[in-house]
Protein backbone atom coordinates (compact mmCIF):
# COMPACT_ATOMS: atom_id res chain seq x y z
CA UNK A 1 0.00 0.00 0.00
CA UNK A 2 1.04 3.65 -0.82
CA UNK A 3 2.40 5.12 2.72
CA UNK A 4 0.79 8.30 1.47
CA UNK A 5 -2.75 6.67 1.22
CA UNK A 6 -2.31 5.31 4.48
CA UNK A 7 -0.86 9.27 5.59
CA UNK A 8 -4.45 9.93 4.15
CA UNK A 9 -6.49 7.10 6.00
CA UNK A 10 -5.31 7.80 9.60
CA UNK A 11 -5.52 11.43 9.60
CA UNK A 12 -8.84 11.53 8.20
CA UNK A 13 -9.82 8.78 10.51
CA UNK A 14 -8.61 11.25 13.34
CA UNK A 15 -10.46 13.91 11.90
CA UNK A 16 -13.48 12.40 11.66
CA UNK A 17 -13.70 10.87 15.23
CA UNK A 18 -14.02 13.94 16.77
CA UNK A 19 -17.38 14.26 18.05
CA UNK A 20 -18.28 18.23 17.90
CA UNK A 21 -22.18 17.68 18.86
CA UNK A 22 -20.75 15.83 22.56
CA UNK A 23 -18.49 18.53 23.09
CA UNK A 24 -20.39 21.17 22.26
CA UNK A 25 -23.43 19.81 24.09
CA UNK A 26 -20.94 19.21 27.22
CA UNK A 27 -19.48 22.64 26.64
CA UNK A 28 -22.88 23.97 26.82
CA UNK A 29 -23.92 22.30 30.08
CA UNK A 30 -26.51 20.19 28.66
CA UNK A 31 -24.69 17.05 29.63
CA UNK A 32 -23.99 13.35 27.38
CA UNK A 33 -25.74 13.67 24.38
CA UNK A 34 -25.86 10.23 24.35
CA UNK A 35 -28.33 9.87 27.04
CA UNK A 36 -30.36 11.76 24.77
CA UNK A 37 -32.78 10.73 21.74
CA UNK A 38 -31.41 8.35 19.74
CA UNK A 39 -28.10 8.77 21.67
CA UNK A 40 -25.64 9.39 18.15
CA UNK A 41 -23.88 12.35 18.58
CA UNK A 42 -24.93 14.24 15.32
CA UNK A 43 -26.56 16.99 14.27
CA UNK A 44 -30.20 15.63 14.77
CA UNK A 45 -29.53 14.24 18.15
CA UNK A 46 -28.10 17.84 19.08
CA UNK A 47 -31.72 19.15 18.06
CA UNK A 48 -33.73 17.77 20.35
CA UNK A 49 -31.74 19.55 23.19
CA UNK A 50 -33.65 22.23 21.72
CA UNK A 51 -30.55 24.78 21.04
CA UNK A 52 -30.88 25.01 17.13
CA UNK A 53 -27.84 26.89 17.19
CA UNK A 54 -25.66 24.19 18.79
CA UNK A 55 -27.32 21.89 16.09
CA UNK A 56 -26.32 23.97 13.43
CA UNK A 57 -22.54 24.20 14.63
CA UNK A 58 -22.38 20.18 14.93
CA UNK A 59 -23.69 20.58 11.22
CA UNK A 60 -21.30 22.82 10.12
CA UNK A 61 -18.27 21.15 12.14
CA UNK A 62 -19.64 17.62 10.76
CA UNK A 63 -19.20 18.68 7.33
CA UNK A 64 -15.65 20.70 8.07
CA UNK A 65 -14.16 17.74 9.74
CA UNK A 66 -14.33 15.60 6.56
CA UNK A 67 -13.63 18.19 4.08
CA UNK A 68 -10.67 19.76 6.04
CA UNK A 69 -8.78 16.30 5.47
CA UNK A 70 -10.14 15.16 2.20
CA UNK A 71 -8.13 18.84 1.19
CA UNK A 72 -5.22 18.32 2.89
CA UNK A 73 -5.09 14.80 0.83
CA UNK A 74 -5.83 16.01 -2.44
CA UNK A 75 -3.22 18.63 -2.03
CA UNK A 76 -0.22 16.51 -0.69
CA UNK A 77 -1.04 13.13 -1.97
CA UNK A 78 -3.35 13.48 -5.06
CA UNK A 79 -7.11 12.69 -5.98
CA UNK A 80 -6.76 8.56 -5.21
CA UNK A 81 -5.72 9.73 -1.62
CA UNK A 82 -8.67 12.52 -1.48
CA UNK A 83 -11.06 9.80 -2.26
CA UNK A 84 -9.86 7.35 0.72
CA UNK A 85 -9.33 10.09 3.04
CA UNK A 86 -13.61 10.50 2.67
CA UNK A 87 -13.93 7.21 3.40
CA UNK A 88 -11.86 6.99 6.75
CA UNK A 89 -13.35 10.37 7.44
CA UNK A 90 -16.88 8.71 7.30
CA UNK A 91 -15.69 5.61 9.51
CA UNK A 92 -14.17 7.80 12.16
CA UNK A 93 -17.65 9.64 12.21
CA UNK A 94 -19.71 6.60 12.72
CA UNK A 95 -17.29 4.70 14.70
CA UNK A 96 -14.95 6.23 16.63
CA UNK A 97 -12.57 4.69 18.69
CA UNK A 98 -12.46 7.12 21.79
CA UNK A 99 -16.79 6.41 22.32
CA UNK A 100 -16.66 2.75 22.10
CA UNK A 101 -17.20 2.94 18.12
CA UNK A 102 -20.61 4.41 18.58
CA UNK A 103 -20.87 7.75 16.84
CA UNK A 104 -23.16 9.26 14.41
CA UNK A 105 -24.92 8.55 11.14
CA UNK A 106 -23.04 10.70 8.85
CA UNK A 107 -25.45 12.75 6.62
CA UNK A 108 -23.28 16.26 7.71
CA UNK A 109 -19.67 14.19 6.88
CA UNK A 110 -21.23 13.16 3.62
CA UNK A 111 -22.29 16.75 2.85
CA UNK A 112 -18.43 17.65 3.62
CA UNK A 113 -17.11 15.14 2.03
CA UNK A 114 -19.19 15.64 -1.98
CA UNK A 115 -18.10 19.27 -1.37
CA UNK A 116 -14.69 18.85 -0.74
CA UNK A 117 -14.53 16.04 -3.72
CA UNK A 118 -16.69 17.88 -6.20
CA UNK A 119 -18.98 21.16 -4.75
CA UNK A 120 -21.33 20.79 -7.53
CA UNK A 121 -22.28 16.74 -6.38
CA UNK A 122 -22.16 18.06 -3.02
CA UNK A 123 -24.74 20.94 -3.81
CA UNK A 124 -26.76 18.43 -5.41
CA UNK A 125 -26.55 16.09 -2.87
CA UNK A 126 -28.10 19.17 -0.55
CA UNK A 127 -30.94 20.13 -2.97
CA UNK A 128 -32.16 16.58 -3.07
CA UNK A 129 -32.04 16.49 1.13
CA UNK A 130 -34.07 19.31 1.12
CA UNK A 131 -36.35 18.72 -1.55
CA UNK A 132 -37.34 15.42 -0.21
CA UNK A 133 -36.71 16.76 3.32
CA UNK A 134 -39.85 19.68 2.41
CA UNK A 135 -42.27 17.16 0.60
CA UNK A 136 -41.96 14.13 3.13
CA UNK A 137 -40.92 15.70 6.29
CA UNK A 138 -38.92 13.09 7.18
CA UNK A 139 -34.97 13.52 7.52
CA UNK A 140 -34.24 9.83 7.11
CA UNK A 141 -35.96 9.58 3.87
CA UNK A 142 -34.44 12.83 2.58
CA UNK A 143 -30.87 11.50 3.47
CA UNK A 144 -31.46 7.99 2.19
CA UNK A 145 -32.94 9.00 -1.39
CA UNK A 146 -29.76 12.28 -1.49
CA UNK A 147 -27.27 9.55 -0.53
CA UNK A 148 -29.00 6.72 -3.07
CA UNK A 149 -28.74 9.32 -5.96
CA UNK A 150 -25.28 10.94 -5.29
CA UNK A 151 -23.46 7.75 -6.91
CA UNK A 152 -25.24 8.71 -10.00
CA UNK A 153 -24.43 12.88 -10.07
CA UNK A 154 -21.13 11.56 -9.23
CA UNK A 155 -20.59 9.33 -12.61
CA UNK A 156 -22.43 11.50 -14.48
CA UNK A 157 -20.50 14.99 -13.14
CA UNK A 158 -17.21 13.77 -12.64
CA UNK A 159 -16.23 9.95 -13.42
CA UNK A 160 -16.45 6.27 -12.15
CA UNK A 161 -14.04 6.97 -9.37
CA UNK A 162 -16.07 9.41 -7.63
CA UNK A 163 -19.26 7.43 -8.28
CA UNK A 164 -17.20 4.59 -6.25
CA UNK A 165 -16.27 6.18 -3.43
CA UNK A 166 -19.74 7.96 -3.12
CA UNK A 167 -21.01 4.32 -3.24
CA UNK A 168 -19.11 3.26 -0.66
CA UNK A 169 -20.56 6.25 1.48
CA UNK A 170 -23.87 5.81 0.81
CA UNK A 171 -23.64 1.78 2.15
CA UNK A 172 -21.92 3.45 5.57
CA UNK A 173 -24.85 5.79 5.54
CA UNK A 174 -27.89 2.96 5.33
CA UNK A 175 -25.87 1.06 7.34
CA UNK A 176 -26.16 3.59 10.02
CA UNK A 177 -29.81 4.17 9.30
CA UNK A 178 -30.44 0.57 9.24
CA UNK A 179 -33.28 1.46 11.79
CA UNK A 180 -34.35 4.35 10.34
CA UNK A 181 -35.42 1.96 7.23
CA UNK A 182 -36.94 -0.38 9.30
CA UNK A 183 -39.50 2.21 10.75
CA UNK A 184 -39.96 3.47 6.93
CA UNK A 185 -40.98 0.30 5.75
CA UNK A 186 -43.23 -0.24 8.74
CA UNK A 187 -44.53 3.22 8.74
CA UNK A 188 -43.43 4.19 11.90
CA UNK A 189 -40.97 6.65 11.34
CA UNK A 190 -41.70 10.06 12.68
CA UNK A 191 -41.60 13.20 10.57
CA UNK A 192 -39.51 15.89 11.13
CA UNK A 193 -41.18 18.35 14.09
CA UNK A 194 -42.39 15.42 15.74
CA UNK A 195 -41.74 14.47 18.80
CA UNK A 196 -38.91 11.56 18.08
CA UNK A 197 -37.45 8.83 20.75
CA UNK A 198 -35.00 7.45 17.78
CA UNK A 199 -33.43 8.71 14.96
C-alpha cells in the first residue's frame, strides 16, 4: 500500500472521530448527548436539546471535519488519496474509537465530504435532502434517497471513481440508518417536528 494513502487514512480517521455535537453539548452544560434521543452524537440528536444553534454548529463542524482532510489529501497526496481520506473520514464519524465505536450517522460528513470532492455533487446532494426533506418531512428519507442518488451525479458529473467512493458512502450511511429503514418500511418513522425517541 502507498504510505501516502495510508498518511491519508489515519488522519482523516482522526479527523473524523471527533465528536463536535458531545463537546459542544458538554461545553454547553446540557450534559452526554448520548443519554439523549437516539443517543448518536450528530446533528439531529443535538436538536432535540432544543438549542438550534448548537445543532447547526455540529452541522457545520460535521461537514468541516471531513472536508478539512479530504483537502489536505488532495493537495499533498493526489485525488486517489482525497477519495480514501472520505472514506476513513466517514468511519471515524460513525465509529470512533475514543466512544466505544458508537458515533453518528453521517449525513453532515457526507455533505463535507461531496463538497470537498466535487462542490457541484455536493450541492446536489443538498438540494435533493431538502427537496425530499420539504415534501416528506422526514430527515431519514431525505438523506437515504440524497445519498442513493449521489453515486449517480457523481458518474455522471465527474467519473467512475467518484461514483465509487460515493457508493461506498452511501452503504456506511444505510448502514447507520439501518433502523431508520426499518420504521420506513413499517410506517413508523416520525416526521420531522415530531416528537422523536429514535433517529
Amino acid at each position: 500500500m502507498d504510505i501516502n494513502l495510508l498518511y491519508a487514512a489515519v488522519l482523516a480517521y482522526l479527523c473524523g472521530s471527533v465528536p463536535f455535537g458531545l463537546l459542544l453539548t458538554r461545553a454547553a452544560g446540557l450534559g452526554d448527548i448520548r443519554a439523549i434521543g437516539s443517543g448518536n452524537i450528530g446533528a439531529t440528536n443535538v436538536l432535540r436539546t432544543g438549542n438550534r444553534w448548537l445543532a447547526a454548529a455540529t452541522l457545520v463542524l460535521d461537514a468541516a471535519k471531513a472536508a478539512l482532510p479530504i483537502l489536505v489529501a488532495r493537495y499533498f497526496w493526489g485525488e486517489n488519496a482525497a477519495m480514501l481520506a472520505a472514506i476513513f473520514a466517514f468511519l471515524g464519524h460513525c465509529f470512533p474509537v475514543w466512544l466505544g465505536f458508537k458515533g453518528g450517522k453521517g449525513v453532515a460528513v457526507m455533505i463535507g465530504s461531496l463538497l470537498a470532492l466535487a462542490w457541484p455533487v455536493g450541492l446536489i446532494f443538498c438540494a435533493v435532502w431538502l427537496l425530499i426533506a420539504f415534501a416528506q418531512k422526514m430527515s431519514s428519507l431525505a438523506a437515504l434517497t440524497a445519498a442513493a442518488t449521489a453515486p449517480i451525479f457523481a458518474f455522471v458529473i465527474v467519473n467512475e471513481w467518484l461514483a465509487g467512493t460515493a457508493a461506498v458512502l452511501a452503504i456506511l450511511l444505510f448502514y447507520q440508518h439501518r433502523a431508520n429503514i426499518g420504521r420506513l418500511m413499517a410506517g413508523t418513522e416520525p416526521k420531522i417536528g415530531s416528537e422523536k425517541k429514535a433517529s
